[in-house]
N, C-alpha and C. Protein backbone atom coordinates (compact mmCIF):
# COMPACT_ATOMS: atom_id res chain seq x y z
N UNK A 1 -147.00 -0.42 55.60
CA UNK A 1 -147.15 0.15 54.29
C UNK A 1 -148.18 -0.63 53.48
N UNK A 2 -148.18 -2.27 53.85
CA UNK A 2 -149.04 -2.80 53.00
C UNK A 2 -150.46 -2.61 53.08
N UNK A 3 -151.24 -2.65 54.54
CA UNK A 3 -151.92 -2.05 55.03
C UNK A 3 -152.03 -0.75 54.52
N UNK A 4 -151.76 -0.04 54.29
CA UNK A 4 -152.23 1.53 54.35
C UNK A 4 -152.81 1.42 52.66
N UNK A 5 -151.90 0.64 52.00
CA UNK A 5 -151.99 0.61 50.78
C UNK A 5 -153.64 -0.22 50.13
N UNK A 6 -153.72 -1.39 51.14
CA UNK A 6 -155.14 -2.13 51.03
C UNK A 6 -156.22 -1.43 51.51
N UNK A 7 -155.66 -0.52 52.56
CA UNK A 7 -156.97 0.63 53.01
C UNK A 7 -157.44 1.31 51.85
N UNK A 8 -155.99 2.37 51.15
CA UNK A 8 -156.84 2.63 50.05
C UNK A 8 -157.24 2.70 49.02
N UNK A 9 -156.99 1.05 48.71
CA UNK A 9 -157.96 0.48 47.82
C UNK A 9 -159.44 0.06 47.84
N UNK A 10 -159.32 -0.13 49.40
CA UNK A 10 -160.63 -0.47 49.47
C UNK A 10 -161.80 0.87 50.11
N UNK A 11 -160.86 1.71 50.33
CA UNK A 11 -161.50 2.73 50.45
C UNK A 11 -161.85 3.30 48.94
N UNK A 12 -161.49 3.47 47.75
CA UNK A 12 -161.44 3.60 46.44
C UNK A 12 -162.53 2.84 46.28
N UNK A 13 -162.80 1.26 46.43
CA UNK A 13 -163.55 0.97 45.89
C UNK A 13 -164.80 0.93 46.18
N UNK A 14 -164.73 1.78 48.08
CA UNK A 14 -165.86 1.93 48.70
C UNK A 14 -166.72 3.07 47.38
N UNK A 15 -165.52 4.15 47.38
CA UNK A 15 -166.39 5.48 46.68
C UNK A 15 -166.32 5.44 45.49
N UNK A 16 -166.43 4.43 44.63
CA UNK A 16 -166.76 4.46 43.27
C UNK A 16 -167.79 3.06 43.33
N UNK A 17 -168.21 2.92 44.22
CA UNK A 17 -169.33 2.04 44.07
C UNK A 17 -170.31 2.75 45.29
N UNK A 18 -170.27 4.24 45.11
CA UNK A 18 -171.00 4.80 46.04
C UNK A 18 -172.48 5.07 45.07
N UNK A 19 -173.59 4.85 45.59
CA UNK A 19 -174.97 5.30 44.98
C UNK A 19 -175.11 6.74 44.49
N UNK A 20 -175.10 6.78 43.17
CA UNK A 20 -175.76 8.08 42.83
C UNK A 20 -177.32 7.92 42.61
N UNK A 21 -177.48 9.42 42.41
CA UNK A 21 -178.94 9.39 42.38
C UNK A 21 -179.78 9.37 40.32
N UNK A 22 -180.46 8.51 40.28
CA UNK A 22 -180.59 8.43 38.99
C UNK A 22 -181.39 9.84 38.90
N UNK A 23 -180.77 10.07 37.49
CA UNK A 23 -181.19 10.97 36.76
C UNK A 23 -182.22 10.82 35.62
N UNK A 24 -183.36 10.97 35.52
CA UNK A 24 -184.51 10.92 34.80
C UNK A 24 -184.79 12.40 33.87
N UNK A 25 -184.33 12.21 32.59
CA UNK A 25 -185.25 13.13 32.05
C UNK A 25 -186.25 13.03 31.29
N UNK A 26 -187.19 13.62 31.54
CA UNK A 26 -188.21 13.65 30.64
C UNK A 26 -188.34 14.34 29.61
N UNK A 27 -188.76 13.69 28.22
CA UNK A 27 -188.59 14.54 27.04
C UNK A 27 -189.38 15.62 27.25
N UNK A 28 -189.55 16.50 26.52
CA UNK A 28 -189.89 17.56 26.78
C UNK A 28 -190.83 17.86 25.15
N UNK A 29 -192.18 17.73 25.90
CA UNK A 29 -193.26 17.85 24.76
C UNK A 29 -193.44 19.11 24.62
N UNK A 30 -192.63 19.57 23.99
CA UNK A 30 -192.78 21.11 23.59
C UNK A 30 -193.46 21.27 22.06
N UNK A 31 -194.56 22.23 22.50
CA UNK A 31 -195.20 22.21 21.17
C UNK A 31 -194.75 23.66 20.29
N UNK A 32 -194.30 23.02 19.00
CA UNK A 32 -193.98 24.11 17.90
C UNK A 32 -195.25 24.99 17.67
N UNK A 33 -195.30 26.03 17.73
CA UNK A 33 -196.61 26.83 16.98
C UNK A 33 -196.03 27.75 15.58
N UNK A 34 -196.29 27.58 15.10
CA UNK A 34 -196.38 28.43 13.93
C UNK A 34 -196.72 29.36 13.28
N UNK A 35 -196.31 30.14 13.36
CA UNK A 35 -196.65 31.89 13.35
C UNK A 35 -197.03 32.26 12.09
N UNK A 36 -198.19 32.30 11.92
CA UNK A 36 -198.37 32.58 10.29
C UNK A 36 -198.63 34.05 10.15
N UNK A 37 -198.78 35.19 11.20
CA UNK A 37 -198.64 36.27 10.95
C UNK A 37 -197.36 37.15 10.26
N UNK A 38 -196.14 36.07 10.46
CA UNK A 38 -194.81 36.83 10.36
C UNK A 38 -194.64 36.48 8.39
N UNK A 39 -195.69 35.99 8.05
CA UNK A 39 -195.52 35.49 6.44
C UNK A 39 -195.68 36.68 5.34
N UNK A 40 -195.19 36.79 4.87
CA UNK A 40 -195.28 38.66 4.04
C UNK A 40 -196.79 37.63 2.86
N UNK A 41 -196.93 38.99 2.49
CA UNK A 41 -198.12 39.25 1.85
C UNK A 41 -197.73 38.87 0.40
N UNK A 42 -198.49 37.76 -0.39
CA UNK A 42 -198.43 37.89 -1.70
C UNK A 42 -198.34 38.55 -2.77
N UNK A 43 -197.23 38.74 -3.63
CA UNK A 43 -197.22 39.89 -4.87
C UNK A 43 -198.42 39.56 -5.37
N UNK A 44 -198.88 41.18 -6.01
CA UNK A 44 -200.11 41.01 -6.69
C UNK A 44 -199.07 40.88 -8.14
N UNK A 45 -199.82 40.66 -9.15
CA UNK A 45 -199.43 40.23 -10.56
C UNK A 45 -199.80 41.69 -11.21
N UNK A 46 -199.82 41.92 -12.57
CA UNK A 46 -199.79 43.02 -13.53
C UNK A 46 -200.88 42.04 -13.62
N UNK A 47 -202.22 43.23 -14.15
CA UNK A 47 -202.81 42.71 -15.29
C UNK A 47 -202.58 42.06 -16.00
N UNK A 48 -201.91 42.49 -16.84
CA UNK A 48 -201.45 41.32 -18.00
C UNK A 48 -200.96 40.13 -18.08
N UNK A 49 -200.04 39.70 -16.78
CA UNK A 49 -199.86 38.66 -16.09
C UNK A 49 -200.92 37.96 -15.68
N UNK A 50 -201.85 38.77 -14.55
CA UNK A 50 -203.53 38.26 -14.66
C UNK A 50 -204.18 37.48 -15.84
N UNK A 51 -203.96 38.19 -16.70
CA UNK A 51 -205.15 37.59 -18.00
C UNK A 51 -204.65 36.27 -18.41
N UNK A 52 -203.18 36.29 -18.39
CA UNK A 52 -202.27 35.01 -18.99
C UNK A 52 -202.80 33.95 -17.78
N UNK A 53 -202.54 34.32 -16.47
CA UNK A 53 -202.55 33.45 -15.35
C UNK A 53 -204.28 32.82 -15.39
N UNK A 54 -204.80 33.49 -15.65
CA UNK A 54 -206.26 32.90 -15.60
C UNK A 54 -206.18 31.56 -16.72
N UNK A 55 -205.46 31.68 -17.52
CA UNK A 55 -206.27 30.45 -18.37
C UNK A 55 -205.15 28.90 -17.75
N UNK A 56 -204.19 29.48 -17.02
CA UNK A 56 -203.15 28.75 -16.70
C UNK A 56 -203.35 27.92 -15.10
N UNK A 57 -204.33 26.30 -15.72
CA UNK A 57 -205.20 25.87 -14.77
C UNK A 57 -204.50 25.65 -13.48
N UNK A 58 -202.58 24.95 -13.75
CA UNK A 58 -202.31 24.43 -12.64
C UNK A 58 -201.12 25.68 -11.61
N UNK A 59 -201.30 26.50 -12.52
CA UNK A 59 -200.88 28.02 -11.26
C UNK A 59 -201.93 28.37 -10.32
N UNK A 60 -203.44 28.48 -10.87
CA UNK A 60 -203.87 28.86 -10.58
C UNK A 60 -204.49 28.05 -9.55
N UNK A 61 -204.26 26.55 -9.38
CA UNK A 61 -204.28 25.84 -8.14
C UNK A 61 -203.37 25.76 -7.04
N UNK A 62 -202.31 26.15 -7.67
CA UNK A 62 -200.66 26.51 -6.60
C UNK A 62 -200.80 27.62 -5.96
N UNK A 63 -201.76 28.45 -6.42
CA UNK A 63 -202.15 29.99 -5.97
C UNK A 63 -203.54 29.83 -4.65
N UNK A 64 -204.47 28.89 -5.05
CA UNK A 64 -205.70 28.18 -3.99
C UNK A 64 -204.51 27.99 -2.86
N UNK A 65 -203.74 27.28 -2.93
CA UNK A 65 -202.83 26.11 -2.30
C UNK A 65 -202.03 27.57 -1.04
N UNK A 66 -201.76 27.95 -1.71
CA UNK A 66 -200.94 29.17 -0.87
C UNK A 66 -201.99 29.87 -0.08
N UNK A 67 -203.27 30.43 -0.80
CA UNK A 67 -204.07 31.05 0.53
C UNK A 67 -204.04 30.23 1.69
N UNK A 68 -204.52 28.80 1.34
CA UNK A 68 -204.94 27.65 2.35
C UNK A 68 -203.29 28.19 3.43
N UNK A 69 -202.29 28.47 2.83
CA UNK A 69 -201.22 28.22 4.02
C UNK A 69 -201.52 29.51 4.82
N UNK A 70 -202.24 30.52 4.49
CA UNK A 70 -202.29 31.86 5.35
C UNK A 70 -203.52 31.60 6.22
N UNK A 71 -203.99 30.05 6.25
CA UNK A 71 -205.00 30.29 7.07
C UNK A 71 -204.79 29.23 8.11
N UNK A 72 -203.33 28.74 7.79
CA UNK A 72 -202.89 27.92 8.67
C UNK A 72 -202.42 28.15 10.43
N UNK A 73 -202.99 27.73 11.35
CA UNK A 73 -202.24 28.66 12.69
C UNK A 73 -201.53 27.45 13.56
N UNK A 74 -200.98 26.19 13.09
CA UNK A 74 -200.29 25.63 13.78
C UNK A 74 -199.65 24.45 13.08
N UNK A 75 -198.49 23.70 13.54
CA UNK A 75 -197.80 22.68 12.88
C UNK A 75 -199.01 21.57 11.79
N UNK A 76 -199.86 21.08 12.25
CA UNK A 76 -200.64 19.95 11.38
C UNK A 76 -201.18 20.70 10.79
N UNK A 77 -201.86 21.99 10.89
CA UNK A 77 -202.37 22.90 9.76
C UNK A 77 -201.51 23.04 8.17
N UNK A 78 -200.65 23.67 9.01
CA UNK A 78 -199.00 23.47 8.15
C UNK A 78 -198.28 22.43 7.18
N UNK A 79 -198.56 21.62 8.38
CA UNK A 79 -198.15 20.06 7.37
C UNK A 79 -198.66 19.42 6.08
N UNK A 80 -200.32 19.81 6.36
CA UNK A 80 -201.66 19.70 5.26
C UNK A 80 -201.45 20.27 4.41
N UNK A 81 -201.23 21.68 4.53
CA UNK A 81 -200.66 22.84 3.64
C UNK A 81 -199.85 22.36 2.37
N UNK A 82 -198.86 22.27 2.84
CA UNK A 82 -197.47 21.90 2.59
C UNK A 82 -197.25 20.35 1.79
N UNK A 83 -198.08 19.60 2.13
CA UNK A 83 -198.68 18.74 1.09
C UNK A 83 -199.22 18.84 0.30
N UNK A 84 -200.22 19.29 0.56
CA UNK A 84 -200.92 19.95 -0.93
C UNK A 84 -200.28 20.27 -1.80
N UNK A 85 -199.55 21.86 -1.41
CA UNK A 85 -198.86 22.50 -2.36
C UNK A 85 -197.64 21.80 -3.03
N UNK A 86 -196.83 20.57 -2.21
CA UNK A 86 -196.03 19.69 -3.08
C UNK A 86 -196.57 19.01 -3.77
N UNK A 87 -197.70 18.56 -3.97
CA UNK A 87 -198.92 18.09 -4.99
C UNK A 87 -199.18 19.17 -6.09
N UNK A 88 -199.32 20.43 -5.59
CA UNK A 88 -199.84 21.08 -6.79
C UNK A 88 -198.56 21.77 -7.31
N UNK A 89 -197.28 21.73 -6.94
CA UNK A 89 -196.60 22.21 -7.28
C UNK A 89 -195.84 21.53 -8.54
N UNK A 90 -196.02 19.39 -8.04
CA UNK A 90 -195.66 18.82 -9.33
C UNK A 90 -196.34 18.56 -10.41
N UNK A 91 -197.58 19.16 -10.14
CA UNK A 91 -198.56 19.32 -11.50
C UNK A 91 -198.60 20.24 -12.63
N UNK A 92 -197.40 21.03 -11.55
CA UNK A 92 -197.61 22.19 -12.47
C UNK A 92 -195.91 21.82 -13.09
N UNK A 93 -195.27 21.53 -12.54
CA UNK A 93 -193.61 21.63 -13.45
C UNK A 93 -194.23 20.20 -14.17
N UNK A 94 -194.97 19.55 -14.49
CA UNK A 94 -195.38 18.70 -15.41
C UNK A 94 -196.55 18.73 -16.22
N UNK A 95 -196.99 19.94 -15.97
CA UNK A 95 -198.32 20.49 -17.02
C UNK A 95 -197.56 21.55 -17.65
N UNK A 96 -198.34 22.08 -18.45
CA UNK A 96 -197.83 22.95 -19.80
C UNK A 96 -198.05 24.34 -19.12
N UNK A 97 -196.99 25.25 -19.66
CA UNK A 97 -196.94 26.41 -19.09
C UNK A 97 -197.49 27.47 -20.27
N UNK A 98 -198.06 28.26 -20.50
CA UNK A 98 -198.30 29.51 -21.11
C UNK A 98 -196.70 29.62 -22.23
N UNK A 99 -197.43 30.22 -23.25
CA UNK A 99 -196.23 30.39 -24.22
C UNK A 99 -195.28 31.39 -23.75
N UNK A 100 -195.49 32.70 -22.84
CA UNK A 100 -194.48 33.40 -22.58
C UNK A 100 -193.83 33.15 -21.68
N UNK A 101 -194.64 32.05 -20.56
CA UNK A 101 -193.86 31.56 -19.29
C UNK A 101 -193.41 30.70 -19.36
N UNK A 102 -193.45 30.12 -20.60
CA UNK A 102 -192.16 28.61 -20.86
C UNK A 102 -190.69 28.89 -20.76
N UNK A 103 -190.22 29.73 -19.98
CA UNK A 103 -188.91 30.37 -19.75
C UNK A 103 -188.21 29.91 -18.89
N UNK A 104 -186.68 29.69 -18.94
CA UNK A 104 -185.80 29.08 -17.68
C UNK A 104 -186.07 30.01 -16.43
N UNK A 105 -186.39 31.28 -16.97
CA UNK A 105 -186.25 32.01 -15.82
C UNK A 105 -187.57 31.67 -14.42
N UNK A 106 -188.30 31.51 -15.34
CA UNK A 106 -189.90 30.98 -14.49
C UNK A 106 -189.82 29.24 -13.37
N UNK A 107 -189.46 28.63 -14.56
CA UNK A 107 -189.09 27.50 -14.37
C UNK A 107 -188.11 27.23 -13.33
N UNK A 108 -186.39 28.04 -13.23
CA UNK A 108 -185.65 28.30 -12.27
C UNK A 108 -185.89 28.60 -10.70
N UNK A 109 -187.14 29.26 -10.70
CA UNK A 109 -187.87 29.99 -9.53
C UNK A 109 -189.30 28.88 -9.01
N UNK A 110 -189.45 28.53 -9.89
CA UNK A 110 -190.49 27.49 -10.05
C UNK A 110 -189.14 26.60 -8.41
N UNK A 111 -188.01 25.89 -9.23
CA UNK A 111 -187.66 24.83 -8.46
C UNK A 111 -186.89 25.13 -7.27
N UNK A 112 -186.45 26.88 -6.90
CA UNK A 112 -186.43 27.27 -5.98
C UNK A 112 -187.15 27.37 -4.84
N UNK A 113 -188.71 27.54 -5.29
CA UNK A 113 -189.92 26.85 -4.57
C UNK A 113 -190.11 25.61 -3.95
N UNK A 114 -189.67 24.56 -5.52
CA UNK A 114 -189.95 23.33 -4.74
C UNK A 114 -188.80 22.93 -3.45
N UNK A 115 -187.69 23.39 -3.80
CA UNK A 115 -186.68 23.69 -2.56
C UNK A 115 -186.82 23.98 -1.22
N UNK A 116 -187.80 25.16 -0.84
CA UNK A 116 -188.31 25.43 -0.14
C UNK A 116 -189.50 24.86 0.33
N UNK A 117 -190.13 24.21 -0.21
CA UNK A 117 -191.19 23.72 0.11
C UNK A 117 -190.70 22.32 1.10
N UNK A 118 -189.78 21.35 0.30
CA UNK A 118 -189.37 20.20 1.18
C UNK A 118 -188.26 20.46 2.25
N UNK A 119 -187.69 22.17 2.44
CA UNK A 119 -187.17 22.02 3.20
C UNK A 119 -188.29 22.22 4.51
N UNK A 120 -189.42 23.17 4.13
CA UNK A 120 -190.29 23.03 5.33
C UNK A 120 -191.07 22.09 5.58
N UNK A 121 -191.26 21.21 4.94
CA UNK A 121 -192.15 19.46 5.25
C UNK A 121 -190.45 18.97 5.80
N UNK A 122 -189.40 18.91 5.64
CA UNK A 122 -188.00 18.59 6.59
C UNK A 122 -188.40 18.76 7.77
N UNK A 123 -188.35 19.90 7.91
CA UNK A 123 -189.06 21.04 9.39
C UNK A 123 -190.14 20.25 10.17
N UNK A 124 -190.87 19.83 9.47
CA UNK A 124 -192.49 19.60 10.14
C UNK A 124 -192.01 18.43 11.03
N UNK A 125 -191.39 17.38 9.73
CA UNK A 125 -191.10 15.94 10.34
C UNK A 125 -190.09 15.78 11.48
N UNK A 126 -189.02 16.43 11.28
CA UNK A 126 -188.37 16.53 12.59
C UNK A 126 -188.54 17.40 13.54
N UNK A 127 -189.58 17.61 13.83
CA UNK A 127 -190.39 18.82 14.96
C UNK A 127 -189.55 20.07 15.59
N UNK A 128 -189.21 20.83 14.33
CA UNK A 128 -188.67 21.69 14.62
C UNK A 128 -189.42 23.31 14.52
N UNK A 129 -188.55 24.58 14.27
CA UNK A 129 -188.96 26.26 14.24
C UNK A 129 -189.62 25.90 13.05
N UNK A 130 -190.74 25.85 12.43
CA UNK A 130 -191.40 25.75 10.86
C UNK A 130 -191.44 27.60 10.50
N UNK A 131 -191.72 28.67 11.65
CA UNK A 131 -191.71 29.82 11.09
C UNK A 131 -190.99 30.51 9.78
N UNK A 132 -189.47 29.99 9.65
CA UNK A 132 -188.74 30.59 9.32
C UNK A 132 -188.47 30.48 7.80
N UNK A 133 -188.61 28.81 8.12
CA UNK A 133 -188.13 28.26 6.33
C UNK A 133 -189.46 28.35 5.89
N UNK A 134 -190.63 29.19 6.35
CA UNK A 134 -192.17 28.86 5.81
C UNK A 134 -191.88 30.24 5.14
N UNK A 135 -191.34 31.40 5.70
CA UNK A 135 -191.05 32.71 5.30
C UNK A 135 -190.06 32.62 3.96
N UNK A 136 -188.92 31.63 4.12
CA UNK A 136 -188.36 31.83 3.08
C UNK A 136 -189.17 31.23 1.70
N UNK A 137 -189.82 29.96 1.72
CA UNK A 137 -190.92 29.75 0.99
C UNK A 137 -191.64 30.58 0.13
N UNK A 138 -191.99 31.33 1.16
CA UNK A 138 -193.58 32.50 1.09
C UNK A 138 -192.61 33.34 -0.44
N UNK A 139 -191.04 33.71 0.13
CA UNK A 139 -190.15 35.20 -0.44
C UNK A 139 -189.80 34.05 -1.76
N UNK A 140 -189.42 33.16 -1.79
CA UNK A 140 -189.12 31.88 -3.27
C UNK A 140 -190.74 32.24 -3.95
N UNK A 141 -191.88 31.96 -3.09
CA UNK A 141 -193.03 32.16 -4.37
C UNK A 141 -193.44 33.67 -4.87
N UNK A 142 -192.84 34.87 -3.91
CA UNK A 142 -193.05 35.85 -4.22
C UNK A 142 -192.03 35.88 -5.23
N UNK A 143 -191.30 35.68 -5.56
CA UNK A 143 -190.33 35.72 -6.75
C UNK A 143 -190.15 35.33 -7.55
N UNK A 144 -191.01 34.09 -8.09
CA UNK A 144 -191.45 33.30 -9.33
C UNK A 144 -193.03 34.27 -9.83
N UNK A 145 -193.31 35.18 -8.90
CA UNK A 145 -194.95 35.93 -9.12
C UNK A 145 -194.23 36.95 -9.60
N UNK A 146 -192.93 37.64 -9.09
CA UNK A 146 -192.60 38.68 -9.61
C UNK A 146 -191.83 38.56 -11.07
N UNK A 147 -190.89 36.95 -11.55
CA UNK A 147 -190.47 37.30 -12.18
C UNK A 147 -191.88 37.20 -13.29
N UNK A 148 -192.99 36.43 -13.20
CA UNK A 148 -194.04 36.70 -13.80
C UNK A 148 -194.08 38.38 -14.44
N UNK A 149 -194.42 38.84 -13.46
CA UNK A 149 -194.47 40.72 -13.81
C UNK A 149 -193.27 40.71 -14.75
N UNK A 150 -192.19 40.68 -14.09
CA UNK A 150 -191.31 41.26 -15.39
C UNK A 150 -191.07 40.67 -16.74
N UNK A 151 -192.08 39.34 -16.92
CA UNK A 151 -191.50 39.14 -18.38
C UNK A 151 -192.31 39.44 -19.02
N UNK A 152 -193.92 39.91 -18.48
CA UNK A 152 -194.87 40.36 -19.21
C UNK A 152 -194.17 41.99 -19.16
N UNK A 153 -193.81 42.48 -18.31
CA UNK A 153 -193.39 44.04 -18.75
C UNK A 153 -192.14 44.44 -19.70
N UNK A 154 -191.05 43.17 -19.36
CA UNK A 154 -190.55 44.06 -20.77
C UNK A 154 -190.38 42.31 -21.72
N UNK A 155 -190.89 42.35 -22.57
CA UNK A 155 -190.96 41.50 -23.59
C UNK A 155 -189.75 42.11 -24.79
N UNK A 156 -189.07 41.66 -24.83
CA UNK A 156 -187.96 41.83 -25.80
C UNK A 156 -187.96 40.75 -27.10
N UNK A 157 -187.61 41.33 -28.00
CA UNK A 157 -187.55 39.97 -29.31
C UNK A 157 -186.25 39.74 -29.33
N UNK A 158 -186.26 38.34 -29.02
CA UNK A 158 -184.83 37.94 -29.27
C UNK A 158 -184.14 37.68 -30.49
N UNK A 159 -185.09 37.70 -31.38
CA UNK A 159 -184.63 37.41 -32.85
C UNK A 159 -183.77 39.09 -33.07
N UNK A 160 -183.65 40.18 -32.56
CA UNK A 160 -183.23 41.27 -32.80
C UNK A 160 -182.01 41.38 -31.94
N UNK A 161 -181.92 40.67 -30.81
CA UNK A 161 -180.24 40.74 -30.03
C UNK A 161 -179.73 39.46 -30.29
N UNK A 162 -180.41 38.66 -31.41
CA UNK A 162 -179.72 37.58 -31.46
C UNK A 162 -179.48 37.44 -33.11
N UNK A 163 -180.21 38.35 -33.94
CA UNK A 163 -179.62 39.13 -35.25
C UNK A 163 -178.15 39.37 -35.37
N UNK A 164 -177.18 38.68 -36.09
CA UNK A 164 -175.57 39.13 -35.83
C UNK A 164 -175.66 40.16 -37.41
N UNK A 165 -175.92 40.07 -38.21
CA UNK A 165 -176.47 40.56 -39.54
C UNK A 165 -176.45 42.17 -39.11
């Protein structure tokens, strides 16, 4: 019995000190590309929004800043991009806005942007899908352009819903 018992131990310790075969992986240099076709198309503005936006120096560099990203076709294109526009984006929530666009509502959408913006420089740095959060980006600045349109279209006086008299 004692024997049988030292057999298999040492048979045990034959097969757990048996050679495996090392396993090597290699990282895997997979390159992100970045699809800048899937990016929707910029709201155009109202006229009247136009005329305001022209004298309004540091939109109208956040607006340069955004073509540059539609002409972007891969991650470091992207990355450049995306710097910039976090550059021109804090010039502008720290430069003076137009008297009708000094509004929470502008401003609100304004930092929904900047939201989006560092979540896709997030993206870049940890080499991940940049397509996606670049789209949600693109739909955050289409919506600070649109609420543009609507406060030039309906202009309301607040001194009249805020009249209790």
């Amino acid at each position: 019995m004692r024997k049988l018992l030292w057999m298999s131990m040492v048979f045990t310790v034959l097969w757990s000190c048996k050679k495996t075969e090392a396993v090597t992986e290699e990282p895997e240099s997979e390159v992100l590309v970045f699809n800048y076709q899937k990016l929707p198309t910029k709201l155009t503005l109202n006229p009247e929004a136009t005329t305001i936006v022209e004298s309004w120096e540091e939109f109208k560099a956040l607006t340069a800043s955004i073509d540059v990203l539609y002409r972007a076709t891969n991650n470091e294109d992207l990355s450049l991009a995306i710097d910039d526009l976090i550059e021109k984006e804090k010039l502008m929530a720290g430069g003076t806005y137009p008297e009708l666009f000094n509004a929470f509502q502008v401003k609100s959408r304004q930092q929904v942007l900047r939201t989006y913006l560092y979540k896709v420089k997030s993206k870049i740095l940890e080499n991940q899908e940049t397509t996606e959060p670049t789209i949600e980006m693109m739909e955050a600045y289409n919506a600070l352009r649109k609420q543009l349109n609507i406060i030039v279209n309906s202009q309301l006086d607040k001194n009249l819903i805020l009249d209790e008299k």
